[in-house]
PDB file of N, CA and C in Angstrom:
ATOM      1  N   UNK A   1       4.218  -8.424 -20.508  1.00  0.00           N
ATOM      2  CA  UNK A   1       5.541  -8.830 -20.888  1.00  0.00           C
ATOM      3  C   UNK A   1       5.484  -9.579 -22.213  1.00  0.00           C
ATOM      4  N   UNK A   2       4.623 -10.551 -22.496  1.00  0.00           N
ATOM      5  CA  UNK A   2       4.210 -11.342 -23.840  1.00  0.00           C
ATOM      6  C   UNK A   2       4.146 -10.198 -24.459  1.00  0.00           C
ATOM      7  N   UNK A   3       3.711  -9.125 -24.668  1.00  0.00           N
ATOM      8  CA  UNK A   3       2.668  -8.764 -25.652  1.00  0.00           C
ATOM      9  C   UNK A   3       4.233  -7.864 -26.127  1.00  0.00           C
ATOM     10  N   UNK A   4       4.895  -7.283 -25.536  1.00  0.00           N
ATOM     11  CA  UNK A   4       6.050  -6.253 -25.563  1.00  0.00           C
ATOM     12  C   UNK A   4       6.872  -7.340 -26.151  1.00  0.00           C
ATOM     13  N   UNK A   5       7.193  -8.579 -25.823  1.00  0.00           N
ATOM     14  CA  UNK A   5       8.084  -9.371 -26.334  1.00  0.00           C
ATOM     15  C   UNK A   5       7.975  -9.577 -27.829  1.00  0.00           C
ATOM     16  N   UNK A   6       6.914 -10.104 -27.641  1.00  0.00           N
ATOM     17  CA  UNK A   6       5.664  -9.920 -29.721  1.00  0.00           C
ATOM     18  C   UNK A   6       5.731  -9.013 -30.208  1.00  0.00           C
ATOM     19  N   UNK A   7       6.029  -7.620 -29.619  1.00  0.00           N
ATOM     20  CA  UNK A   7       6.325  -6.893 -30.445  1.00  0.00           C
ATOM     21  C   UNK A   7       7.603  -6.923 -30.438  1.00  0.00           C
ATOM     22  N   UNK A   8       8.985  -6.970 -30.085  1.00  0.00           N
ATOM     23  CA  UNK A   8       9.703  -6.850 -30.444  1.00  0.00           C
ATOM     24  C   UNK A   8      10.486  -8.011 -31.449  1.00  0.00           C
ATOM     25  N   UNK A   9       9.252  -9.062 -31.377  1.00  0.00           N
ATOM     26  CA  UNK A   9       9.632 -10.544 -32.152  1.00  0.00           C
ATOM     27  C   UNK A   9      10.787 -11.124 -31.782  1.00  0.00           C
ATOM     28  N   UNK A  10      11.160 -11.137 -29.797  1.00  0.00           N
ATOM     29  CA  UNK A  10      11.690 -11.791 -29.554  1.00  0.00           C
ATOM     30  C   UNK A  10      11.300 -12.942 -29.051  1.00  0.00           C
ATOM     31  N   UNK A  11      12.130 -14.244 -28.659  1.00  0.00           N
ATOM     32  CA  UNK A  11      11.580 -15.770 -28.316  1.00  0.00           C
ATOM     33  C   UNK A  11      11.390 -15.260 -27.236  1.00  0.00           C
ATOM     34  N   UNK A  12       9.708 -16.284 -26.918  1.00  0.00           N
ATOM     35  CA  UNK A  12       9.366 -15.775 -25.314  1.00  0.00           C
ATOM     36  C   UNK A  12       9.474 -17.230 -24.822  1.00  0.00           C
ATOM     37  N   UNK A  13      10.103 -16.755 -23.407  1.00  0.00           N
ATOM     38  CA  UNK A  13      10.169 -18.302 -22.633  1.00  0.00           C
ATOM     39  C   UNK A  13       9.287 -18.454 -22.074  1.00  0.00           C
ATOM     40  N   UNK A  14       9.245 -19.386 -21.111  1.00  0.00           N
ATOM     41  CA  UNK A  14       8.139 -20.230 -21.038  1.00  0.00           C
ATOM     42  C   UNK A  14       7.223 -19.419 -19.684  1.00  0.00           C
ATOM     43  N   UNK A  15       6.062 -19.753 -19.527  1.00  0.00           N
ATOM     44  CA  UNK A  15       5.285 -19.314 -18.614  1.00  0.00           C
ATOM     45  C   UNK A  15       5.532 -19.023 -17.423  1.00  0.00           C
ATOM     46  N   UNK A  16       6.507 -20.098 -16.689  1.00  0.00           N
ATOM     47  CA  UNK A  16       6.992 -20.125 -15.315  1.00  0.00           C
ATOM     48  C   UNK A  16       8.180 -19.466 -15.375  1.00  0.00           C
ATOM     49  N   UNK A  17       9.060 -19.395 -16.527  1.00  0.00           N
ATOM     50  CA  UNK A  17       9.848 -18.138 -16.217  1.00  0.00           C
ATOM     51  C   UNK A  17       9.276 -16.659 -16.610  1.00  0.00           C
ATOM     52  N   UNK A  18       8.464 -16.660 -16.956  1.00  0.00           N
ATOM     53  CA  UNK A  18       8.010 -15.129 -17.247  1.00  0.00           C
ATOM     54  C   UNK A  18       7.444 -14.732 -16.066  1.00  0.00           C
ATOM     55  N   UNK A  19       6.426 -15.439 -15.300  1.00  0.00           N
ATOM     56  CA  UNK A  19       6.057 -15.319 -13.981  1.00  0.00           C
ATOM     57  C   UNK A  19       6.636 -15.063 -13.211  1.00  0.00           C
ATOM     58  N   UNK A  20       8.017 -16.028 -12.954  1.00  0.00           N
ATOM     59  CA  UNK A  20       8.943 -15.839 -11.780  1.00  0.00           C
ATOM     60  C   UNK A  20       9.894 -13.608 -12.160  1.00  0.00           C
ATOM     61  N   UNK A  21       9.988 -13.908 -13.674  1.00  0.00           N
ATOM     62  CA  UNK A  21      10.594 -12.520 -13.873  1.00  0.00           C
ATOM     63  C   UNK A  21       9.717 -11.514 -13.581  1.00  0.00           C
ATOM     64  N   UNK A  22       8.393 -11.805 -13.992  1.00  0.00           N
ATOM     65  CA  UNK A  22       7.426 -10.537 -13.105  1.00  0.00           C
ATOM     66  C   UNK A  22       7.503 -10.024 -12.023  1.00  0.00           C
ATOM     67  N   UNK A  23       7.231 -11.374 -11.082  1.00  0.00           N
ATOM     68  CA  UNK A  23       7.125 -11.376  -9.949  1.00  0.00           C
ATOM     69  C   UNK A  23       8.416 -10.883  -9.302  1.00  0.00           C
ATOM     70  N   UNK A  24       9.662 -11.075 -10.299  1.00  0.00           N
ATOM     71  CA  UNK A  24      10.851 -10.334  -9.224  1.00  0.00           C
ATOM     72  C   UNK A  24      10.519  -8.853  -9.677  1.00  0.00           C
ATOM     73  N   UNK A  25      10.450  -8.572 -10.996  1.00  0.00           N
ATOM     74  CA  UNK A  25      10.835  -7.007 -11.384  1.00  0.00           C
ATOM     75  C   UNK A  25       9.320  -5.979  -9.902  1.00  0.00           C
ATOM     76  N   UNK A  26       8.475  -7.024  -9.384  1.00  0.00           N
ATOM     77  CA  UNK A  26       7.242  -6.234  -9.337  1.00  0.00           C
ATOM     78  C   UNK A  26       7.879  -6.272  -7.698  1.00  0.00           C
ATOM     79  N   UNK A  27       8.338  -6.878  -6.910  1.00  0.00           N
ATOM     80  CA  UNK A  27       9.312  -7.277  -5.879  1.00  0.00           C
ATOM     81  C   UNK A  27      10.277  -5.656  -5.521  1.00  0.00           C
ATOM     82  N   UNK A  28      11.091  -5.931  -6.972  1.00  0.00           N
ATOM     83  CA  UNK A  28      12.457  -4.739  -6.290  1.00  0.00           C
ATOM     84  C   UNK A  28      11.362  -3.695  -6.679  1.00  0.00           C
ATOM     85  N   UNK A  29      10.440  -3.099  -7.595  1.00  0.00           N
ATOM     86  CA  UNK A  29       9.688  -2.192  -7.731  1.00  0.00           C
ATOM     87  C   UNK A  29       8.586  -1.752  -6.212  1.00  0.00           C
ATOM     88  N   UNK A  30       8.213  -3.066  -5.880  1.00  0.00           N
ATOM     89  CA  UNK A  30       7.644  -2.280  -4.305  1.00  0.00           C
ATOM     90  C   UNK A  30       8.497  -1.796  -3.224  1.00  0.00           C
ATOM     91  N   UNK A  31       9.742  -2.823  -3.748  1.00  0.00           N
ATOM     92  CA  UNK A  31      11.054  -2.337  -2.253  1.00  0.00           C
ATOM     93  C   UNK A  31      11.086  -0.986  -2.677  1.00  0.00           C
ATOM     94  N   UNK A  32      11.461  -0.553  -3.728  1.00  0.00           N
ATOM     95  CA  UNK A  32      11.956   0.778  -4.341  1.00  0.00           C
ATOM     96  C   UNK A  32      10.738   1.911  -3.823  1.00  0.00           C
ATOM     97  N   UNK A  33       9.583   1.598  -3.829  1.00  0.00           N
ATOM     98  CA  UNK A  33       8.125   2.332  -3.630  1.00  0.00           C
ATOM     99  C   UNK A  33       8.438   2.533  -2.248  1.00  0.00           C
ATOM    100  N   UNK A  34       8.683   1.415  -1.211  1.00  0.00           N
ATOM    101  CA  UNK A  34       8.366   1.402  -0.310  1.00  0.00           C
ATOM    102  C   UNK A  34       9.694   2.073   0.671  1.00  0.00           C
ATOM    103  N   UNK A  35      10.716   2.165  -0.031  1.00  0.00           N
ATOM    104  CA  UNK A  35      11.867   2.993   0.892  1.00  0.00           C
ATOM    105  C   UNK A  35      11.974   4.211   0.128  1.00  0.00           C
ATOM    106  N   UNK A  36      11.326   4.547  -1.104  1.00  0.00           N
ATOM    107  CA  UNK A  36      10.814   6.191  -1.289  1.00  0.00           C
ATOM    108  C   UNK A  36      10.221   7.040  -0.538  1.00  0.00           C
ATOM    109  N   UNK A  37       8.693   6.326  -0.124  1.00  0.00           N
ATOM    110  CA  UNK A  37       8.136   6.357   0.913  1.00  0.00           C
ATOM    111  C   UNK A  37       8.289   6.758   1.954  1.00  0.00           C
ATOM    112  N   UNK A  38       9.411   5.987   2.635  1.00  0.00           N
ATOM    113  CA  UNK A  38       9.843   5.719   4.185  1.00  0.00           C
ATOM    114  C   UNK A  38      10.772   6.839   4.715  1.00  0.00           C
ATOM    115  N   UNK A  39      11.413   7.013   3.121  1.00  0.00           N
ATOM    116  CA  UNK A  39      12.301   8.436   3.020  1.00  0.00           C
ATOM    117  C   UNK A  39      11.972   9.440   3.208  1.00  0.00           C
ATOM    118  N   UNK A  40      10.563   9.751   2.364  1.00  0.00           N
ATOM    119  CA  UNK A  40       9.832  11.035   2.311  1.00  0.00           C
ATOM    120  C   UNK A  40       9.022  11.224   3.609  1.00  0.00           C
ATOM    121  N   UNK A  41       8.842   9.919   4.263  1.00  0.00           N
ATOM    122  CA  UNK A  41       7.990  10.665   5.608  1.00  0.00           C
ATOM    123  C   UNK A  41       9.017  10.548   6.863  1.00  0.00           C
ATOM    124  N   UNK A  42      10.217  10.358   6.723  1.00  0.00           N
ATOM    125  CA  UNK A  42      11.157   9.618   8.048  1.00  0.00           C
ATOM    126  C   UNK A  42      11.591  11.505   8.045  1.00  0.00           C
ATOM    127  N   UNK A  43      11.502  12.577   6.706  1.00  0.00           N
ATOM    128  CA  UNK A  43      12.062  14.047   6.485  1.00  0.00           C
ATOM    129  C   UNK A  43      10.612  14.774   7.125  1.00  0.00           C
ATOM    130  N   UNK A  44       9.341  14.139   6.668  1.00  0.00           N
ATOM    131  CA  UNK A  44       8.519  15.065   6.767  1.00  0.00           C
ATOM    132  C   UNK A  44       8.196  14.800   8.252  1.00  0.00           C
ATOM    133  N   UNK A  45       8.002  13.821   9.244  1.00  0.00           N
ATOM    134  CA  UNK A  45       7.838  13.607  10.117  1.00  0.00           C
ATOM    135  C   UNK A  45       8.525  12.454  10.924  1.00  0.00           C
ATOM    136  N   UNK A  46       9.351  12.860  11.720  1.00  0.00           N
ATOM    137  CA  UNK A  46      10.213  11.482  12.388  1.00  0.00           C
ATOM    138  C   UNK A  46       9.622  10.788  13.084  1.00  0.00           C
ATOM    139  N   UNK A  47       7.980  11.199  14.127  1.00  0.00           N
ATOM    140  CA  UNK A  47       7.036  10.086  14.699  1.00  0.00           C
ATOM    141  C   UNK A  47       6.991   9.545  14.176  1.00  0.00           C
ATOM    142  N   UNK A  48       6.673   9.491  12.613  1.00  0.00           N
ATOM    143  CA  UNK A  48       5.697   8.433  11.744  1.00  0.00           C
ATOM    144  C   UNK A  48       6.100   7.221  11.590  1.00  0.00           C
ATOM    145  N   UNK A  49       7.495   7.140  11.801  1.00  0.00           N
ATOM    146  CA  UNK A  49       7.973   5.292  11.419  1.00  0.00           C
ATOM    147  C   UNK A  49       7.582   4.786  12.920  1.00  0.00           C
ATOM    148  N   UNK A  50       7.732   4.904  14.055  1.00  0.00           N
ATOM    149  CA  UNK A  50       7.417   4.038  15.058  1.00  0.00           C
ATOM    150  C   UNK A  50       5.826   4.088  15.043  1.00  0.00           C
ATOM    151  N   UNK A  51       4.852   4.830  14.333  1.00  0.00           N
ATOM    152  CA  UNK A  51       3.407   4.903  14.502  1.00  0.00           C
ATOM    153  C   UNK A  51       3.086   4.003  13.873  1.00  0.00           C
ATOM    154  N   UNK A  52       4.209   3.977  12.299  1.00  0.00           N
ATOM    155  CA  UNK A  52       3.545   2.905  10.913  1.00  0.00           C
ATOM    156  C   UNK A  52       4.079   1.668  11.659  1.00  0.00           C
ATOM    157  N   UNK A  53       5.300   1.423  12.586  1.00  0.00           N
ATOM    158  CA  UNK A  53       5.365  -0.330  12.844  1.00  0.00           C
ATOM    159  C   UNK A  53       4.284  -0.558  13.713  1.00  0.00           C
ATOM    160  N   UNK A  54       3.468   0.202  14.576  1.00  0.00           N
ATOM    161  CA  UNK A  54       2.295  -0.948  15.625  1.00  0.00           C
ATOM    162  C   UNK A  54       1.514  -1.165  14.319  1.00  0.00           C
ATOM    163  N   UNK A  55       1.160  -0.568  13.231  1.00  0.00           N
ATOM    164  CA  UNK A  55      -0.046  -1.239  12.722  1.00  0.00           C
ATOM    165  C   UNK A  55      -0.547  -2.599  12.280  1.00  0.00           C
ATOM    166  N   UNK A  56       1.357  -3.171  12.080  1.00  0.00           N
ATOM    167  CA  UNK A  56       0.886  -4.869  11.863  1.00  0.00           C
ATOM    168  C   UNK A  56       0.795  -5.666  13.119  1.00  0.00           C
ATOM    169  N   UNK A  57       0.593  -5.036  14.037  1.00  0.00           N
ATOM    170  CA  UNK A  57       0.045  -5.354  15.621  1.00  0.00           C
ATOM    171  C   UNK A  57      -1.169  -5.553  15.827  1.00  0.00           C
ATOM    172  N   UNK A  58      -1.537  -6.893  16.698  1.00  0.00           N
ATOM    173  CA  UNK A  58      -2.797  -6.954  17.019  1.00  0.00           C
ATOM    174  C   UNK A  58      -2.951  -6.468  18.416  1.00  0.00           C
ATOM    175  N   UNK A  59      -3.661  -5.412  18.304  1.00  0.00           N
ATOM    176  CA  UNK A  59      -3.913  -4.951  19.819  1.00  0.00           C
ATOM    177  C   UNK A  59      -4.819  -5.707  20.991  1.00  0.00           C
ATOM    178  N   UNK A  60      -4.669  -5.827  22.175  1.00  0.00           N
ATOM    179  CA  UNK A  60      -5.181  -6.782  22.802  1.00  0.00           C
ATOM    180  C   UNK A  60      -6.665  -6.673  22.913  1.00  0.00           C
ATOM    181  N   UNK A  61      -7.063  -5.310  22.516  1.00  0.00           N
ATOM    182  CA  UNK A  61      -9.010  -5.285  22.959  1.00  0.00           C
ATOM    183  C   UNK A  61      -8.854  -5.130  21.119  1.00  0.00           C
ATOM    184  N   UNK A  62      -8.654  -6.065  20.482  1.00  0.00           N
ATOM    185  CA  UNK A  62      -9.253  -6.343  19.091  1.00  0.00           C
ATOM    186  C   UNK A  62      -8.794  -7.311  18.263  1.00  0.00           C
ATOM    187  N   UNK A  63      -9.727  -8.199  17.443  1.00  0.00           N
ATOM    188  CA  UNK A  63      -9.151  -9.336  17.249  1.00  0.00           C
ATOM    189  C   UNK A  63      -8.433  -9.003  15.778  1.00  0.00           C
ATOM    190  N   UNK A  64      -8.123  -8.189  15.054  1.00  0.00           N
ATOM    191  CA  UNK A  64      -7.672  -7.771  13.751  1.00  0.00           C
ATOM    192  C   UNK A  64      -6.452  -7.090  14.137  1.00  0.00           C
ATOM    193  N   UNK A  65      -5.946  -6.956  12.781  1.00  0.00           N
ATOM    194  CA  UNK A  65      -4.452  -5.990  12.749  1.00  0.00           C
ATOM    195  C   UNK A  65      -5.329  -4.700  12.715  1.00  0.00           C
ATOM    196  N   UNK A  66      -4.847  -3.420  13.181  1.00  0.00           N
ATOM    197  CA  UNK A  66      -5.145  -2.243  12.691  1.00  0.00           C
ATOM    198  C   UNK A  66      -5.103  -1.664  11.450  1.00  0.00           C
ATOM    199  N   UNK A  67      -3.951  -1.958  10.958  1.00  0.00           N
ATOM    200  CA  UNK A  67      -4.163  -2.122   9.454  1.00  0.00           C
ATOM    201  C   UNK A  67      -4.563  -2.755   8.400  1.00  0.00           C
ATOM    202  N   UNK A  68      -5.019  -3.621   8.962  1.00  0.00           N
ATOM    203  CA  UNK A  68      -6.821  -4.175   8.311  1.00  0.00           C
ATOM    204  C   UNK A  68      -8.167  -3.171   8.580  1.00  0.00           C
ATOM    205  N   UNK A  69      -8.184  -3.177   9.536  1.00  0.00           N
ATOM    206  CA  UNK A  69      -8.716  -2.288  10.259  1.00  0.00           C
ATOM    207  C   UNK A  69      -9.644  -0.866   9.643  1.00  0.00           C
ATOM    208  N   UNK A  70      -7.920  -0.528   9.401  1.00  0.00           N
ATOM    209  CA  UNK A  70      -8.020   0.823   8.436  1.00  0.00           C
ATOM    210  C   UNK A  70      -8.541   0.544   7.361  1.00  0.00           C
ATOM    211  N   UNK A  71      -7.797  -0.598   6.538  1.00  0.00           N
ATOM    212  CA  UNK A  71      -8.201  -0.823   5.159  1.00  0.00           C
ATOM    213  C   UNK A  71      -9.599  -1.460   4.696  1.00  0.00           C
ATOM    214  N   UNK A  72     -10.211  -1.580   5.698  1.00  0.00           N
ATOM    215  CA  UNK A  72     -11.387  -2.274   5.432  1.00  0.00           C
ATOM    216  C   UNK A  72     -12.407  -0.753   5.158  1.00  0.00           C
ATOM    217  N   UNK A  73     -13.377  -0.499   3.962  1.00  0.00           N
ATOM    218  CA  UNK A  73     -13.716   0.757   3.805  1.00  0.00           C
ATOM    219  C   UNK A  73     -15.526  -0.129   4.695  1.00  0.00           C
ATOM    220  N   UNK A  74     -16.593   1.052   4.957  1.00  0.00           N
ATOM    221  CA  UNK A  74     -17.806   0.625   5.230  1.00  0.00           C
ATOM    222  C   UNK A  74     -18.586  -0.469   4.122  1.00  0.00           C
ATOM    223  N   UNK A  75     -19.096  -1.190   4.469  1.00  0.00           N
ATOM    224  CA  UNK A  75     -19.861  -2.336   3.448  1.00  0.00           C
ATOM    225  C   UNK A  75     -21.325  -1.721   3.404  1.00  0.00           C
ATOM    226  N   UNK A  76     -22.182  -1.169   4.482  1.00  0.00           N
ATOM    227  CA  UNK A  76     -23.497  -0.842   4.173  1.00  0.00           C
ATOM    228  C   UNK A  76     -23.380   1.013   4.251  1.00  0.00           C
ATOM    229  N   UNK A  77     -24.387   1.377   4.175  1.00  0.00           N
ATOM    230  CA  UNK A  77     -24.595   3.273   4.067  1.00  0.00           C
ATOM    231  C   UNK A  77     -25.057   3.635   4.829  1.00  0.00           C
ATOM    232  N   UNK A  78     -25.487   2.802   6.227  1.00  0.00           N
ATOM    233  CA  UNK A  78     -26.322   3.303   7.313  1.00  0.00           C
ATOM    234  C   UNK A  78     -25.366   4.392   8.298  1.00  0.00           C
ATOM    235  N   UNK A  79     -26.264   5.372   8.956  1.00  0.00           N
ATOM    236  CA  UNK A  79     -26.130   5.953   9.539  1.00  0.00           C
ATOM    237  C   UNK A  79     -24.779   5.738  10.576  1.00  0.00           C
ATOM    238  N   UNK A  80     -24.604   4.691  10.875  1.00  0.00           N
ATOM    239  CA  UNK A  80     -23.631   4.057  11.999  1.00  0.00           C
ATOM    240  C   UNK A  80     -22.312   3.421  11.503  1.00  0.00           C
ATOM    241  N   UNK A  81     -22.553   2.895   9.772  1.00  0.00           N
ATOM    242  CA  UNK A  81     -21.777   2.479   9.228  1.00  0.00           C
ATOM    243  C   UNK A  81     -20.429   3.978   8.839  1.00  0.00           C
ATOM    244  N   UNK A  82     -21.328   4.925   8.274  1.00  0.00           N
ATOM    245  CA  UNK A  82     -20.947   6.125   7.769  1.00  0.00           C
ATOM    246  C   UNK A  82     -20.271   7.110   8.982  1.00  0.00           C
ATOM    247  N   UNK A  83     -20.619   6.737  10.100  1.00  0.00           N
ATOM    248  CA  UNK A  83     -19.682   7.480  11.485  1.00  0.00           C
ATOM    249  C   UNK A  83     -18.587   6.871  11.615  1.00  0.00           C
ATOM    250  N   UNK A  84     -18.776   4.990  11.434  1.00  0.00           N
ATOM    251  CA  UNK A  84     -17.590   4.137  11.771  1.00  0.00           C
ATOM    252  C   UNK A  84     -16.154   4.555  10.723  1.00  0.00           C
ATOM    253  N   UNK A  85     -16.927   4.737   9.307  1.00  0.00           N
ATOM    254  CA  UNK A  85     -16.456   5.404   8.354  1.00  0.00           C
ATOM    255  C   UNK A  85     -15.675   6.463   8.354  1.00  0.00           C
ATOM    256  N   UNK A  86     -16.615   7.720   9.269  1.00  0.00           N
ATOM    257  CA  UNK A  86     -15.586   9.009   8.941  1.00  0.00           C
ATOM    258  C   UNK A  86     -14.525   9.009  10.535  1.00  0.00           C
ATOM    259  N   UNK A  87     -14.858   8.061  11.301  1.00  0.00           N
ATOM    260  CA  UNK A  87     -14.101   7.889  12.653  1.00  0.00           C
ATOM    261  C   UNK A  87     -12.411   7.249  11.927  1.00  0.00           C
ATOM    262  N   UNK A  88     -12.656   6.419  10.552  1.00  0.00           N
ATOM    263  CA  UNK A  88     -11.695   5.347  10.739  1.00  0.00           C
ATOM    264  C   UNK A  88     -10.789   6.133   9.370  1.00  0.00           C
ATOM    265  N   UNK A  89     -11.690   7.562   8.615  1.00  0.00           N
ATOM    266  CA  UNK A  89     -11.381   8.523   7.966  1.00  0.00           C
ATOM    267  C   UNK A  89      -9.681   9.643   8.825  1.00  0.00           C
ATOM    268  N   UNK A  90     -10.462   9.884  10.175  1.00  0.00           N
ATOM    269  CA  UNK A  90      -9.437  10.615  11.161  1.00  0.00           C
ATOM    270  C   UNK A  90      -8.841  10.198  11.591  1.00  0.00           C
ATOM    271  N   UNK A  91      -8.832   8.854  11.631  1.00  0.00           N
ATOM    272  CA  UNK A  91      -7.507   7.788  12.408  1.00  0.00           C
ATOM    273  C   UNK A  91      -6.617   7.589  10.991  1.00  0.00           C
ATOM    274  N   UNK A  92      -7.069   7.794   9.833  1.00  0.00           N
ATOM    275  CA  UNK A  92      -5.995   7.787   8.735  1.00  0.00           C
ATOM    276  C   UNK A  92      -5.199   8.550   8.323  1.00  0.00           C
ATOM    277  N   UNK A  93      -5.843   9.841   8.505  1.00  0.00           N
ATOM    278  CA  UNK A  93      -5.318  10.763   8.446  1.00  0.00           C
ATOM    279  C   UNK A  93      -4.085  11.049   9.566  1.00  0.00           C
ATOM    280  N   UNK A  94      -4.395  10.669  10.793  1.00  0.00           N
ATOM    281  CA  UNK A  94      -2.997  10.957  11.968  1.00  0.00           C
ATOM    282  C   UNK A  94      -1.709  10.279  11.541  1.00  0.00           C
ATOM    283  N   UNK A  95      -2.070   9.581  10.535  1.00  0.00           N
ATOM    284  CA  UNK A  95      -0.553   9.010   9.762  1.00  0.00           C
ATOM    285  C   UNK A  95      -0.376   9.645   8.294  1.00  0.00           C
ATOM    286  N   UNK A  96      -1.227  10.474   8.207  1.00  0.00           N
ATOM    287  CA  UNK A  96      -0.580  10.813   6.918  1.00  0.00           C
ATOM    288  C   UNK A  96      -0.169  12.391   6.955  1.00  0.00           C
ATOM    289  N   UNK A  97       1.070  12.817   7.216  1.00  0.00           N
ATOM    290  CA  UNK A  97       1.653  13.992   7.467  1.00  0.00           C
ATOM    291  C   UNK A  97       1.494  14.507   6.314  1.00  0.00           C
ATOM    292  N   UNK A  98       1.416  15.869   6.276  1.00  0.00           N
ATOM    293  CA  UNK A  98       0.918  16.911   5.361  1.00  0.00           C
ATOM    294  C   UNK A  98       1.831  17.512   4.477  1.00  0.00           C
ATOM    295  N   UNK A  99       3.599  16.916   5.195  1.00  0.00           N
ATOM    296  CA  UNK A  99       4.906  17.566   4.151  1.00  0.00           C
ATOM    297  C   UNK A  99       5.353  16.162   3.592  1.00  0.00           C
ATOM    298  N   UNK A 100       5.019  15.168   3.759  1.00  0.00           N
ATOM    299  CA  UNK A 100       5.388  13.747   2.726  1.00  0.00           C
ATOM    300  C   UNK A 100       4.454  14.000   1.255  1.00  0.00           C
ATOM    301  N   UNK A 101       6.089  13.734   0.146  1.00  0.00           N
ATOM    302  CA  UNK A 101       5.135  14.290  -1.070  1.00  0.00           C
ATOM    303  C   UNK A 101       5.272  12.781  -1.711  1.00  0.00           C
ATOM    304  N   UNK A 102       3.542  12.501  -1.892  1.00  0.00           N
ATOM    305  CA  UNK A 102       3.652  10.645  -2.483  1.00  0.00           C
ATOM    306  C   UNK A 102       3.499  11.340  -3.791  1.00  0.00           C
ATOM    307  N   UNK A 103       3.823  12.402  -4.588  1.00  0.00           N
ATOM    308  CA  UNK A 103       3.698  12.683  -5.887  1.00  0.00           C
ATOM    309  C   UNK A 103       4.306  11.735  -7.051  1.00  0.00           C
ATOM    310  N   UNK A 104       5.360  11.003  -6.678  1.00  0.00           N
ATOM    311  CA  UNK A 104       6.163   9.526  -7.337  1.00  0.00           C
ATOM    312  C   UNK A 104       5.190   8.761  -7.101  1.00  0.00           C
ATOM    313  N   UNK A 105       4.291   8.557  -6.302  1.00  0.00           N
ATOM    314  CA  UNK A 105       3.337   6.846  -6.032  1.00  0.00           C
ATOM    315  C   UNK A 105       2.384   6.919  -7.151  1.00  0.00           C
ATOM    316  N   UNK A 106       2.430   5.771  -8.224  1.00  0.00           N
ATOM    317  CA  UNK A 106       1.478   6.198  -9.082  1.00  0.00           C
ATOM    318  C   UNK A 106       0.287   6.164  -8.403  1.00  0.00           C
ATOM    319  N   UNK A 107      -0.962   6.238  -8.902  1.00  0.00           N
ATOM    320  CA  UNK A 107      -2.124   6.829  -8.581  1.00  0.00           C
ATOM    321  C   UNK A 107      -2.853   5.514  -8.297  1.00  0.00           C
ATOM    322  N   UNK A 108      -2.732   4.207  -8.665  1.00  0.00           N
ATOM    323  CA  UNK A 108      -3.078   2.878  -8.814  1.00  0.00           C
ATOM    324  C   UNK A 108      -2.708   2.078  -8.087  1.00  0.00           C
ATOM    325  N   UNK A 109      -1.367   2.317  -7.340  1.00  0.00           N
ATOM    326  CA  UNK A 109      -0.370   1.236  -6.463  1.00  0.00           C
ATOM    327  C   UNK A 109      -1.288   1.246  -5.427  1.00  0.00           C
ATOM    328  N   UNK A 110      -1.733   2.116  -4.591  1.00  0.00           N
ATOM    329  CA  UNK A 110      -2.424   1.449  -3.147  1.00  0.00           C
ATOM    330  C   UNK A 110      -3.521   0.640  -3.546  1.00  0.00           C
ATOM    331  N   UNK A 111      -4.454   0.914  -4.282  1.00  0.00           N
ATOM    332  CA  UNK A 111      -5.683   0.228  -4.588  1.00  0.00           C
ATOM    333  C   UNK A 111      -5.139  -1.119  -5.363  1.00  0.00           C
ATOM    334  N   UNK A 112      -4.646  -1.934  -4.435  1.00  0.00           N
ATOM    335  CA  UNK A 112      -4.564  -3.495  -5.017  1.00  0.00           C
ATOM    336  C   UNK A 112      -5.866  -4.495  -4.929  1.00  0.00           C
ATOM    337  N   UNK A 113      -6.859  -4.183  -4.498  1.00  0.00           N
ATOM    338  CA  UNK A 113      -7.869  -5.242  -4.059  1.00  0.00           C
ATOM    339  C   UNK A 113      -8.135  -5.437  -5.250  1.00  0.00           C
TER     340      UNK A 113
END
C-alpha cells in the first residue's frame, strides 16, 4: 500500500491506519473468497456444506480439530509417516468434489503458513 501510494505521490497516513485499512480490504476479500467458494461447491455438491461444518469440531476419540488435522502435512519421511500422509491425502480428497471450479482462488491464498 506505501509503495503504490509513493508512487502515486499521495500523503500516506499513518501506520495504524494503513494497517487497520489492510486488514479490512484483506477481511471483505476473504468473505468474498469464501462465499465464492461456498457457492461453487453448495452447485457442485449439496453434502459438502454439512461435511465442511464438523471440521471445526473436536471429535471425542481426538484431542485436535480435524481440520488441523488435515492441515498438518508429515514432519519426518519414514515409512509410517508417508502412509499417515497418503491416509490423510484420501480423507482430503472426500471433500473436495470434482465439479467445484476453485479456478478464481488464486494459487497462493490456501498456503498461508
Amino acid at each position: 500500500m506505501t509503495t503504490w501510494l509513493r508512487k502515486k505521490q499521495a500523503q500516506l497516513p499513518g501506520v495504524s491506519v494503513s494497517v487497520r485499512q489492510v486488514s479490512q480490504a484483506r477481511s471483505v476479500a476473504e468473505q468474498r473468497l469464501y462465499e465464492a467458494v461456498a457457492r461453487a461447491g453448495a452447485r457442485a455438491d449439496p453434502s459438502l456444506a454439512p461435511a465442511l461444518a464438523e471440521l471445526p469440531v473436536v471429535p471425542e476419540s481426538q484431542w485436535v480439530l480435524e481440520l488441523e488435522r488435515l492441515d498438518t502435512p508429515p514432519r519426518k519421511s519414514t515409512g509410517t509417516a508417508m502412509v499417515r500422509g497418503m491416509e490423510r491425502v484420501e480423507a482430503i480428497s472426500a471433500y473436495a468434489p470434482g465439479g467445484v471450479n476453485l479456478s478464481p482462488v488464486p494459487v497462493n491464498r490456501p498456503r498461508r503458513r
